[in-house]
Protein backbone atom coordinates (compact mmCIF):
# COMPACT_ATOMS: atom_id res chain seq x y z
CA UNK A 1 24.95 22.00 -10.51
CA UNK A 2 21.75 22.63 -8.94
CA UNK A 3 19.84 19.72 -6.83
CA UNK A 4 17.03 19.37 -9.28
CA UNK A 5 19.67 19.11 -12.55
CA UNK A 6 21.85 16.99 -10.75
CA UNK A 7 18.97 14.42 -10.53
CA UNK A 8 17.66 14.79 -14.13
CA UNK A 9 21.09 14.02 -14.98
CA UNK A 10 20.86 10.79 -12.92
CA UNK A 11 17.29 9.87 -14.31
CA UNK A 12 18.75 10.94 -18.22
CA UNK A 13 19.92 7.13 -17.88
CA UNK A 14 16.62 5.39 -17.35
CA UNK A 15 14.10 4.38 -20.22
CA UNK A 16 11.57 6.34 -19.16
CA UNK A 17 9.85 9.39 -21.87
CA UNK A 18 6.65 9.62 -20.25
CA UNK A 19 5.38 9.17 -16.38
CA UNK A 20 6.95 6.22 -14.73
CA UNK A 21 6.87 4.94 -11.12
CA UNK A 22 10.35 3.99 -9.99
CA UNK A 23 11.09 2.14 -7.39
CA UNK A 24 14.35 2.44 -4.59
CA UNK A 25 14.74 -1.95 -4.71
CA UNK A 26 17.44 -1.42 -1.82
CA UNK A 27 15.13 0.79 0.40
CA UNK A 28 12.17 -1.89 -0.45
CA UNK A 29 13.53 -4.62 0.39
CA UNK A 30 15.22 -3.05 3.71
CA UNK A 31 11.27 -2.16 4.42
CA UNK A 32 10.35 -6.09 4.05
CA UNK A 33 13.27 -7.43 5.86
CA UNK A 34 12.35 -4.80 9.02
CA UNK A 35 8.25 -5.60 9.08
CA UNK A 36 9.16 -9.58 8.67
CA UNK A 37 12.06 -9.67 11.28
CA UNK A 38 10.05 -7.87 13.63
CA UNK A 39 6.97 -10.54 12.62
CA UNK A 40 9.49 -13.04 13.25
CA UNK A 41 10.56 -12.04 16.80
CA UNK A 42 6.49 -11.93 17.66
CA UNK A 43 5.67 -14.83 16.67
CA UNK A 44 3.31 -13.87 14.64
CA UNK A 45 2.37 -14.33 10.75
CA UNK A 46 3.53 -12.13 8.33
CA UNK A 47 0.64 -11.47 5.24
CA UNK A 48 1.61 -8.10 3.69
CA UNK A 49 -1.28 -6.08 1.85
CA UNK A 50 -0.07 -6.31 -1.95
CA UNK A 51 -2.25 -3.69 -3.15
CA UNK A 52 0.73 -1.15 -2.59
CA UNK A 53 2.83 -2.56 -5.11
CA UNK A 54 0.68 -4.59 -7.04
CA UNK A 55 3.06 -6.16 -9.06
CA UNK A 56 4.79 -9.56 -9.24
CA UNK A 57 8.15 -8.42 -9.50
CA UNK A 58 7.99 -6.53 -5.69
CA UNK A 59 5.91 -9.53 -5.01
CA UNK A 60 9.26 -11.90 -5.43
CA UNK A 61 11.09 -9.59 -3.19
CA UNK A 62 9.03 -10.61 -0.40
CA UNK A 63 9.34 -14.09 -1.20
CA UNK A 64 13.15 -13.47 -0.71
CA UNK A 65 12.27 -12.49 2.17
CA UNK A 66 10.78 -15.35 3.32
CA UNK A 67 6.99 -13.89 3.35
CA UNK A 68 4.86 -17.10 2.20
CA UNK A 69 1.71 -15.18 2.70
CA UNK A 70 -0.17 -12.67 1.18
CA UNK A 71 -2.91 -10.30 1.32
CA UNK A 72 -4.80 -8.84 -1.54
CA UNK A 73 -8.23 -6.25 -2.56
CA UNK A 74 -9.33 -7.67 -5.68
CA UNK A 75 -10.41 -10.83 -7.40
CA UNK A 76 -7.98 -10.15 -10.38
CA UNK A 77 -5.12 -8.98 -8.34
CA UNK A 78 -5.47 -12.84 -6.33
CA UNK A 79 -5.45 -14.48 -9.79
CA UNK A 80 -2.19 -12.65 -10.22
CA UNK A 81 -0.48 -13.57 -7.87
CA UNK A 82 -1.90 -16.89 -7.93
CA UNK A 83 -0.60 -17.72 -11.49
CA UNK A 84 2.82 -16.21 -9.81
CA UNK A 85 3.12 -18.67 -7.42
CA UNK A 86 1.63 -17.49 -4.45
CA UNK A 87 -0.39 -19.97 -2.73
CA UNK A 88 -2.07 -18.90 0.49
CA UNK A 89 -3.96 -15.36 -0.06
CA UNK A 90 -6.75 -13.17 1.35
CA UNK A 91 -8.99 -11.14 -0.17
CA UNK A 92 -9.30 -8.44 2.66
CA UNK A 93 -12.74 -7.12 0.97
CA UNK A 94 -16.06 -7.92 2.22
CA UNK A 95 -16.83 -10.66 -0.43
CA UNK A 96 -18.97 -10.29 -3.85
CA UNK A 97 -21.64 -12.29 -4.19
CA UNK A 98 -21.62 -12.00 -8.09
CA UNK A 99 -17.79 -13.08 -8.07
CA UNK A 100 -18.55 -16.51 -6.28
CA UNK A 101 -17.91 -18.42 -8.89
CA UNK A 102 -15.08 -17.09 -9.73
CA UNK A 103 -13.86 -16.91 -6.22
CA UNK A 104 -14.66 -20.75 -5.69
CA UNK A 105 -12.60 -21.72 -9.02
CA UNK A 106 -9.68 -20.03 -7.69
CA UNK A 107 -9.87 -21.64 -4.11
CA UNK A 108 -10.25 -25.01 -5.44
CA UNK A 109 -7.46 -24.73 -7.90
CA UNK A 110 -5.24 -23.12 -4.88
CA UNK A 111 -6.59 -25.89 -2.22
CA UNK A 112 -5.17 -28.07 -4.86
CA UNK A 113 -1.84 -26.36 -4.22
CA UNK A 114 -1.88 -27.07 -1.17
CA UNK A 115 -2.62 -23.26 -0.32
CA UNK A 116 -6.02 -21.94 0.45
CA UNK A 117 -8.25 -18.24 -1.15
CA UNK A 118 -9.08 -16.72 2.37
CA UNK A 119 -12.54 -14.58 2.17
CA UNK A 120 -13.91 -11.80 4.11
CA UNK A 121 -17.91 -11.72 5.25
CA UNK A 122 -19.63 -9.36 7.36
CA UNK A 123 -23.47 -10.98 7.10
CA UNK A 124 -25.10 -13.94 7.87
CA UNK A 125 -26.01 -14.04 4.31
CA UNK A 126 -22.89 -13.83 3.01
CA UNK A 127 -21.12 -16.05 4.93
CA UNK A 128 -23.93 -18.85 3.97
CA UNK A 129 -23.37 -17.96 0.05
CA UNK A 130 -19.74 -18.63 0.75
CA UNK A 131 -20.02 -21.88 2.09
CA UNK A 132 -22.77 -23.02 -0.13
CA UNK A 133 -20.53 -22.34 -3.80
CA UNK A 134 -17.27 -22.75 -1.97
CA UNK A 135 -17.72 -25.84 0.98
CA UNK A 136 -14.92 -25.44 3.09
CA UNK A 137 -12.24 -25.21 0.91
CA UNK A 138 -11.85 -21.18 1.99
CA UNK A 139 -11.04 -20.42 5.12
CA UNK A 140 -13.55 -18.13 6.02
CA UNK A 141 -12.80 -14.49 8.23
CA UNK A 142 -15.18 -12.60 10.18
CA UNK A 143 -14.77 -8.80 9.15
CA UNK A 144 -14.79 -6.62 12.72
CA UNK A 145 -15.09 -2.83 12.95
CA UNK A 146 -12.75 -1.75 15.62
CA UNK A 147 -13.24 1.99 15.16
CA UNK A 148 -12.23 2.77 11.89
CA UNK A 149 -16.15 3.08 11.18
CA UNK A 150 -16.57 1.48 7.31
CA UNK A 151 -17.38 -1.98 7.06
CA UNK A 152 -18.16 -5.06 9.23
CA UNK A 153 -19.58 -5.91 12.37
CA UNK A 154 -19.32 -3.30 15.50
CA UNK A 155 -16.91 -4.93 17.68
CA UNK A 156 -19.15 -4.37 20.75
CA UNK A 157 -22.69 -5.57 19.53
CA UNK A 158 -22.21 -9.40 20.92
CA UNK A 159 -25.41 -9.87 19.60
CA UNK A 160 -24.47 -9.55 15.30
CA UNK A 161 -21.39 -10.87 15.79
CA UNK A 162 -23.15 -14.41 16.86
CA UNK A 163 -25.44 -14.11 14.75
CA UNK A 164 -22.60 -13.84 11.63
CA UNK A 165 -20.29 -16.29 13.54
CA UNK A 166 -23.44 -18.97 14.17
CA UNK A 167 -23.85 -18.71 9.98
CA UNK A 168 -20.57 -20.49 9.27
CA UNK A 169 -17.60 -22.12 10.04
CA UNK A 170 -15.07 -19.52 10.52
CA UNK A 171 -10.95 -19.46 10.45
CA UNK A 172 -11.16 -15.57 12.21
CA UNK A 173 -11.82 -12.33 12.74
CA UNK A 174 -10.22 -9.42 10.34
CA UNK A 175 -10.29 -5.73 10.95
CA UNK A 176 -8.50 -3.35 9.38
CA UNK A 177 -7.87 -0.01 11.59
CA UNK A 178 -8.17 2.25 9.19
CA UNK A 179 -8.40 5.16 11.55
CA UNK A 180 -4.48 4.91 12.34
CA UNK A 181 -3.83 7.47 9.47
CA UNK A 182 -5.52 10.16 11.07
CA UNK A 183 -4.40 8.86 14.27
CA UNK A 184 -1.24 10.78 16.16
CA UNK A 185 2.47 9.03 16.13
CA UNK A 186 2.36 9.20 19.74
CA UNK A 187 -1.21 7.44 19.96
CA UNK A 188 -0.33 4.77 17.28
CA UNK A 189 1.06 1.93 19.74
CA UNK A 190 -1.89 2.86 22.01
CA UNK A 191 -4.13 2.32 19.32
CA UNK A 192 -2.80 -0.74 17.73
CA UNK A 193 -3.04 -2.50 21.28
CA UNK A 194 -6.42 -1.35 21.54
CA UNK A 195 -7.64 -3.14 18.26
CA UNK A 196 -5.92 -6.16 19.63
CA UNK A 197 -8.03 -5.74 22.82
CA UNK A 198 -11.50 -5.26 20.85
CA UNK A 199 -10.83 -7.60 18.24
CA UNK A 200 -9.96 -9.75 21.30
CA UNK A 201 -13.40 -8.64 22.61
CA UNK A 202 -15.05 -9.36 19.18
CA UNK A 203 -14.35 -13.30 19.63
CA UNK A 204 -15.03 -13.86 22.96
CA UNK A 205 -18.55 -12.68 21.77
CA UNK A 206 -18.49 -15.17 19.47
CA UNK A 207 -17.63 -17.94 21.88
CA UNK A 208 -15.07 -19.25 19.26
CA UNK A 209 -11.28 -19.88 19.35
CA UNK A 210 -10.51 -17.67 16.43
CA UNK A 211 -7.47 -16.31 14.92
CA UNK A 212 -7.27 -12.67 14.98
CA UNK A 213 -5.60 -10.82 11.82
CA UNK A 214 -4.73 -6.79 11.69
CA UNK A 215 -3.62 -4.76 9.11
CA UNK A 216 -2.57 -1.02 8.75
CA UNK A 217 1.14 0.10 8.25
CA UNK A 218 1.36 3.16 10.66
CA UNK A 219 0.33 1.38 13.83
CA UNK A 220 2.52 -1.75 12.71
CA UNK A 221 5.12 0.34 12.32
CA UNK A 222 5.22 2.34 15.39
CA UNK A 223 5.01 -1.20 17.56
CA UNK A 224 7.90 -2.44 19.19
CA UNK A 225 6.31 -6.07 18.90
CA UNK A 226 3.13 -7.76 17.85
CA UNK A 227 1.44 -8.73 20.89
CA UNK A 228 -2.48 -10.31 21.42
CA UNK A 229 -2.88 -11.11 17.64
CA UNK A 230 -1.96 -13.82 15.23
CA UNK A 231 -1.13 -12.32 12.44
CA UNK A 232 -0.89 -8.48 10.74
CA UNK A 233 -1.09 -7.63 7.36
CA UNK A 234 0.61 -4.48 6.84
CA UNK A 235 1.01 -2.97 2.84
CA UNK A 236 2.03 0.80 2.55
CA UNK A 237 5.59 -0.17 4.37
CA UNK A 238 6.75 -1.71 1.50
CA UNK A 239 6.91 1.88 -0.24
CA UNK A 240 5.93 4.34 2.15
CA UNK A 241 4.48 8.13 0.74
CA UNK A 242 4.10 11.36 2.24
CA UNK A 243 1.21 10.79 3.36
CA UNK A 244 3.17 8.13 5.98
CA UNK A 245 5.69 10.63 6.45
CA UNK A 246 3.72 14.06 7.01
CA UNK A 247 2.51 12.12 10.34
CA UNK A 248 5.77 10.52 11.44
CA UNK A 249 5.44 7.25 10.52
CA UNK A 250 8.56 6.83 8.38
CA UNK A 251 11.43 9.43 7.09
CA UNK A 252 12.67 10.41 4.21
CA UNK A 253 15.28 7.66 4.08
CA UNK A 254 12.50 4.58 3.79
CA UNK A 255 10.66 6.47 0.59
CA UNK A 256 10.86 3.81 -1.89
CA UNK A 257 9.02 4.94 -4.79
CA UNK A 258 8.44 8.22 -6.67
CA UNK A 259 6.94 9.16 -10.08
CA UNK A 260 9.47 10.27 -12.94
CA UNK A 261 7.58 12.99 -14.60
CA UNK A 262 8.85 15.18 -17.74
CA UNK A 263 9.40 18.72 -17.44
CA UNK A 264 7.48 20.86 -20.11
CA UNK A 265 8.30 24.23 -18.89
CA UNK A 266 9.73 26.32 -16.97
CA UNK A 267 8.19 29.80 -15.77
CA UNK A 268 11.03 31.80 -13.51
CA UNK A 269 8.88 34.72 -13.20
CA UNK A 270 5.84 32.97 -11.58
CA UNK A 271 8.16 30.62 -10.23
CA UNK A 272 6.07 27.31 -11.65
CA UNK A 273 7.54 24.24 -13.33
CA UNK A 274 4.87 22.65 -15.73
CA UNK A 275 4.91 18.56 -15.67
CA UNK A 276 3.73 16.02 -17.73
CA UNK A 277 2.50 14.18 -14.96
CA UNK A 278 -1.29 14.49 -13.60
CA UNK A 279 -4.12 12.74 -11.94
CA UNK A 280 -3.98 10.07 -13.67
CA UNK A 281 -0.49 9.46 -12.93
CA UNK A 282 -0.51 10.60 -9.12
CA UNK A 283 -3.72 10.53 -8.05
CA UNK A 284 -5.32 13.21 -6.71
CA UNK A 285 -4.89 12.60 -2.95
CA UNK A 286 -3.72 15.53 -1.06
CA UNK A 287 -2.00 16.90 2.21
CA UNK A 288 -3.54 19.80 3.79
CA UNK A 289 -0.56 22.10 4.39
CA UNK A 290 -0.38 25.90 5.63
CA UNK A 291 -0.28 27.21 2.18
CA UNK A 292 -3.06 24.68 0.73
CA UNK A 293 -3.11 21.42 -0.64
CA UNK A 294 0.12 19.64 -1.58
CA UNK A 295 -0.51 16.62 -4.28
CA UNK A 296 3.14 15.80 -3.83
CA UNK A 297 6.84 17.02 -3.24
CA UNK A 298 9.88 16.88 -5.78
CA UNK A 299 12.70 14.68 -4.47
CA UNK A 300 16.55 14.68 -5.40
CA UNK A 301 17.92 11.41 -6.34
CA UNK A 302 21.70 10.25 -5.73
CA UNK A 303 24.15 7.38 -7.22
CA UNK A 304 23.01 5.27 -3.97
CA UNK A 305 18.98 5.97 -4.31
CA UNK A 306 16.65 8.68 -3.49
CA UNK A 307 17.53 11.52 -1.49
CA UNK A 308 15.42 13.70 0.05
CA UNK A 309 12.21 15.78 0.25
CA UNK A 310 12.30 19.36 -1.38
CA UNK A 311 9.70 20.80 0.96
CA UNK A 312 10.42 23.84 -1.46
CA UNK A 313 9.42 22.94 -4.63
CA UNK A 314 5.52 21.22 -3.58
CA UNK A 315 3.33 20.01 -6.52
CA UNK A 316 0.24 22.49 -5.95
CA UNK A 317 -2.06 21.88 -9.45
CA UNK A 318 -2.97 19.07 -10.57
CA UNK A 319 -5.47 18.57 -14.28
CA UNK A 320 -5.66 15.32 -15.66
CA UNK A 321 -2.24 15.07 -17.52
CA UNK A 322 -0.10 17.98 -15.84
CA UNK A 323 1.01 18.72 -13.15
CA UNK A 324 2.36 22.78 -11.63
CA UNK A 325 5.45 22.70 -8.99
CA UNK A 326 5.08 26.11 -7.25
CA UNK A 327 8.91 26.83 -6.23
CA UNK A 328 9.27 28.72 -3.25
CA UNK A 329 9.92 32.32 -3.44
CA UNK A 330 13.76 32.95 -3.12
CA UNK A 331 15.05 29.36 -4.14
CA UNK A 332 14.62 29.29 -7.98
CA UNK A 333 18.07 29.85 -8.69
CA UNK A 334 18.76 27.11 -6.16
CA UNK A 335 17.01 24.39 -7.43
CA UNK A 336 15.88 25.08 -10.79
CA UNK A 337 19.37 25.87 -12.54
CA UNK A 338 20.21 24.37 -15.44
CA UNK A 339 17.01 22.46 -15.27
CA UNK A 340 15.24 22.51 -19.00
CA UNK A 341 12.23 21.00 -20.72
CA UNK A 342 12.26 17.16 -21.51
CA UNK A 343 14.84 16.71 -18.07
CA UNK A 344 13.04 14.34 -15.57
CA UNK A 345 12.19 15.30 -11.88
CA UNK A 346 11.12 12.92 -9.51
CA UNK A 347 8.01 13.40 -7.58
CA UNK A 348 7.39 11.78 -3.86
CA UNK A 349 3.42 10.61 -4.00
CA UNK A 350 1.00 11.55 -1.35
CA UNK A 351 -0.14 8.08 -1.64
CA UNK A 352 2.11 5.22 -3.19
CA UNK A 353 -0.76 2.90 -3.23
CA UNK A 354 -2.90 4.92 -5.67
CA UNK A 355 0.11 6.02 -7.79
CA UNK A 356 1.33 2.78 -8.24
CA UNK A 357 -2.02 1.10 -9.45
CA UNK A 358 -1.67 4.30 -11.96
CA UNK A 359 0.61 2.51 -13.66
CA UNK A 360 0.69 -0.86 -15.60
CA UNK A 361 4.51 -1.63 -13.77
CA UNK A 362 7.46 -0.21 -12.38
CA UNK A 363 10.81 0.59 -13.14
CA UNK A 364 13.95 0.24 -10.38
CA UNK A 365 16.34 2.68 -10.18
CA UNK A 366 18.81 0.46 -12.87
CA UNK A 367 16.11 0.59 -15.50
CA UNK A 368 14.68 -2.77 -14.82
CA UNK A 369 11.21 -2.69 -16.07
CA UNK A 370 8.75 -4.93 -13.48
CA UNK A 371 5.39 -6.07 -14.93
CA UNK A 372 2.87 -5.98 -13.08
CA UNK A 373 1.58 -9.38 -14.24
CA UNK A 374 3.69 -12.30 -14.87
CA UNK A 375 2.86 -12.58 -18.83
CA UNK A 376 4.72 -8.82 -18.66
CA UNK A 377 1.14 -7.07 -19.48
CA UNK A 378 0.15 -4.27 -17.55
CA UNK A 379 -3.31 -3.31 -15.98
């Protein structure tokens, strides 16, 4: 039996007659237990960005692991989690003034927890609308650019970031180097310590002692240890993509979620499978390969998990509802036998973040369906 119809075989036993994001739990939760042991030995604080998974389900699995904190990119997606149980969160966007009332119900009510609704300002302005709706229930975090180049204060203008800082009591300073994903493996360690050094830089403008929070997956993974910050707020680990793996970042073995997609036909002669399973189901993020933009890879699935990537068989079209695998010349017979229409292929995202919020839940690899919200509703 070929790879491709040994792994429909394997998905025949799920639930799933339409695009579904399924999820490796064993491979997750071996992703949490690394990033929060390695937390743990640098004695630093662990608040993972939920907006990979956003879902309450994956959200427990952290809480297995002992993760008390959290890190979120949306008003709703904090009310969430909130109503889940988690107590202390930040909303690691530069804060919306029209969703301060909002923002200041939800603090009190988690202040009242005995948690706290961190918030993220960049102005003088905002920072001031903060404390005037919310007192100083929030605690309150400074948003840096160290390089990445989209939001927040310049990390070397001493003169903004006192300006912002003399506006309002804050906890910190936030940045979030974005700039890691175009960033070399080799460079990523170097780069991580060098936000840690600017961010440093960033308070000692401020004349503050502030608490200095990271966040981006490929330069916390590549560290050994944590060092000149107080806390990191990695996301994309929990899941990983190809995106993540295309630069090094992780392998093969810690891809924990793909997209089960129908097959609706099967072309030998151009050598094309035709998906159910789109934009709107993928996203349309892409890697840049030799032969032209890749929205994704098919995978092979065994009795223990995923398997591995079939650079062969790359996911080349995308419209809004289908999808075209363009099978590489010479391995049809290889991978496509005994592979038919309505059988279920499994199809590595570029980006796991965008897929999953796709999708109003996921499904693990038993056929347990995981809400995204705890009343079981979706988006």
């Amino acid at each position: 039996m070929t790879r491709l119809a040994a792994t429909a075989r394997l998905l025949d036993r799920l639930p799933v007659a339409a695009p579904t994001v399924l999820v490796d739990e064993a491979r997750a939760r071996a992703n949490i237990a690394a990033m929060a042991a390695k937390a743990t030995a640098s004695g630093v604080r662990l608040r993972p960005h939920f907006k990979t998974h956003d879902n309450v389900g994956v959200g427990r699995w952290f809480r297995d692991a002992g993760v008390r904190h959290a890190t979120v990119s949306s008003l709703a997606m904090a009310e969430r989690f909130a109503r889940d149980g988690w107590h202390d969160l930040t909303l690691a966007v530069l804060v919306n003034p029209r969703e301060l009332p909002r923002l200041a119900e939800l603090a009190w009510r988690l202040a009242d927890r005995g948690g706290a609704l961190g918030l993220v300002a960049g102005t003088p302005e905002a920072a001031r609308a903060v404390r005037h709706l919310v007192g100083d229930t929030a605690p309150l975090w400074l948003k840096v650019d160290t390089g990445y180049g989209r939001s927040g204060v310049p990390w070397d203008d001493r003169g903004r970031l006192q300006d912002v800082a003399d506006a309002a009591a804050f906890a910190g300073l936030l940045t979030h180097a974005g700039h890691s994903y175009r960033t070399p493996r080799d460079e990523l360690a170097g780069l991580f310590a060098e936000t840690a050094r600017r961010l440093a830089a960033a308070r000692d403008a401020t004349g503050r002692a502030l608490q200095l929070s990271v966040g981006d997956t490929p330069t916390c993974t590549a560290v050994a240890r944590f060092g000149g910050v107080d806390e990191v707020r990695p996301g994309n680990f929990v899941f990983f993509d190809l995106m993540q793996r295309s630069r090094g970042v992780c392998t093969d073995a810690q891809l924990a979620a793909a997209v089960a997609c129908p097959v609706l036909a099967l072309d030998p002669g151009r050598g094309r499978i035709v998906l159910y399973g789109g934009a709107v189901h993928l996203s349309k993020e892409t890697l840049m390969t030799a032969d032209g933009p890749v929205f994704g890879y098919l995978g092979t699935l065994a009795d223990e998990g995923f398997g591995t990537v079939l650079q062969d068989a790359p996911l080349t079209e995308l419209s809004q509802e289908h999808g075209v695998v363009q099978v590489a010349p010479g391995r049809w017979d290889e991978l496509t036998g005994g592979l038919h229409p309505g059988d279920l292929v499994a199809v590595f995202p570029v980006h796991s973040c965008l897929a999953c919020a796709a999708h109003g839940g996921l499904m693990t690899l038993d056929g347990t369906f995981l809400p995204r919200d705890t009343d079981g509703g979706g988006r």
